[in-house]
Protein backbone atom coordinates (compact mmCIF):
# COMPACT_ATOMS: atom_id res chain seq x y z
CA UNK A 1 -14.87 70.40 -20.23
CA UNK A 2 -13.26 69.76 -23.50
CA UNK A 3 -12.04 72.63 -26.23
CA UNK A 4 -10.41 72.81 -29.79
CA UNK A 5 -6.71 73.25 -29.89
CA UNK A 6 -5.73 75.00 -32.98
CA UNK A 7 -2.33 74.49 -32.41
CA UNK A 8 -2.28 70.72 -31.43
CA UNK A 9 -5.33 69.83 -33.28
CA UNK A 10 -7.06 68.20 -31.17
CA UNK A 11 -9.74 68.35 -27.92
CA UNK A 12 -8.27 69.11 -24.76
CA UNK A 13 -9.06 69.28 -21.01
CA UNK A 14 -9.17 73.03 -20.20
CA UNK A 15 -6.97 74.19 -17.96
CA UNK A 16 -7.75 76.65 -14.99
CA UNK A 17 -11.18 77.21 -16.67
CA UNK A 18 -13.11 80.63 -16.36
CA UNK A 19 -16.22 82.01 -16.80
CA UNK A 20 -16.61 85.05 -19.27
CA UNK A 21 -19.43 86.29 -20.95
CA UNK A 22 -19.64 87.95 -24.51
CA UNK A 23 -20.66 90.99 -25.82
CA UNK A 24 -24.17 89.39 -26.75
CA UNK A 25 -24.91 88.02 -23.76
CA UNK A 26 -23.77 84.32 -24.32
CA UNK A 27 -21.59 82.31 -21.74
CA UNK A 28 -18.48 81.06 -22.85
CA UNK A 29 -15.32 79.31 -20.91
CA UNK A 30 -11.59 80.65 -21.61
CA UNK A 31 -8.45 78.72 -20.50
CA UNK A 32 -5.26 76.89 -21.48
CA UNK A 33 -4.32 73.86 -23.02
CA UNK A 34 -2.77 71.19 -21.18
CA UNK A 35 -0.27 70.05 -23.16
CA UNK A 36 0.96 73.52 -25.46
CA UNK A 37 -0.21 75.79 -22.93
CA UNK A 38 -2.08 77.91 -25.18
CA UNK A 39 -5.11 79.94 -24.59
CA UNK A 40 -8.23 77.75 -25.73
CA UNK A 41 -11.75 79.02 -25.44
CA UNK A 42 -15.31 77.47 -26.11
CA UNK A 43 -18.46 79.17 -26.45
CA UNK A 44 -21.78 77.98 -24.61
CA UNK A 45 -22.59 76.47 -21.53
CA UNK A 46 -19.63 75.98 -18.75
C-alpha cells in the first residue's frame, strides 16, 4: 500500500504498516517511509 510523503513528496511503500482506527470509526494505516523514515499515514481501507 502506497502513502503521501510530505517530506519527500512523493508516494511511498509503507513501511511496517499498522492498523489503527479513528475516532469516527474509519480504518486507516500508519507507518514509515522507506526512504526518509518518517511517519506516513493514509486513511481508508488497509
Amino acid at each position: 500500500m502506497d502513502a503521501y510523503c510530505f517530506k519527500c513528496r512523493a508516494k511511498k511503500e509503507i513501511r511496517n504498516p499498522s492498523r489503527v482506527t479513528l475516532k469516527n470509526g474509519r480504518p486507516a494505516t500508519q507507518g514509515t517511509c522507506p526512504t526518509c523514515g518518517t511517519k506516513v499515514f493514509r486513511i481508508g481501507k488497509g
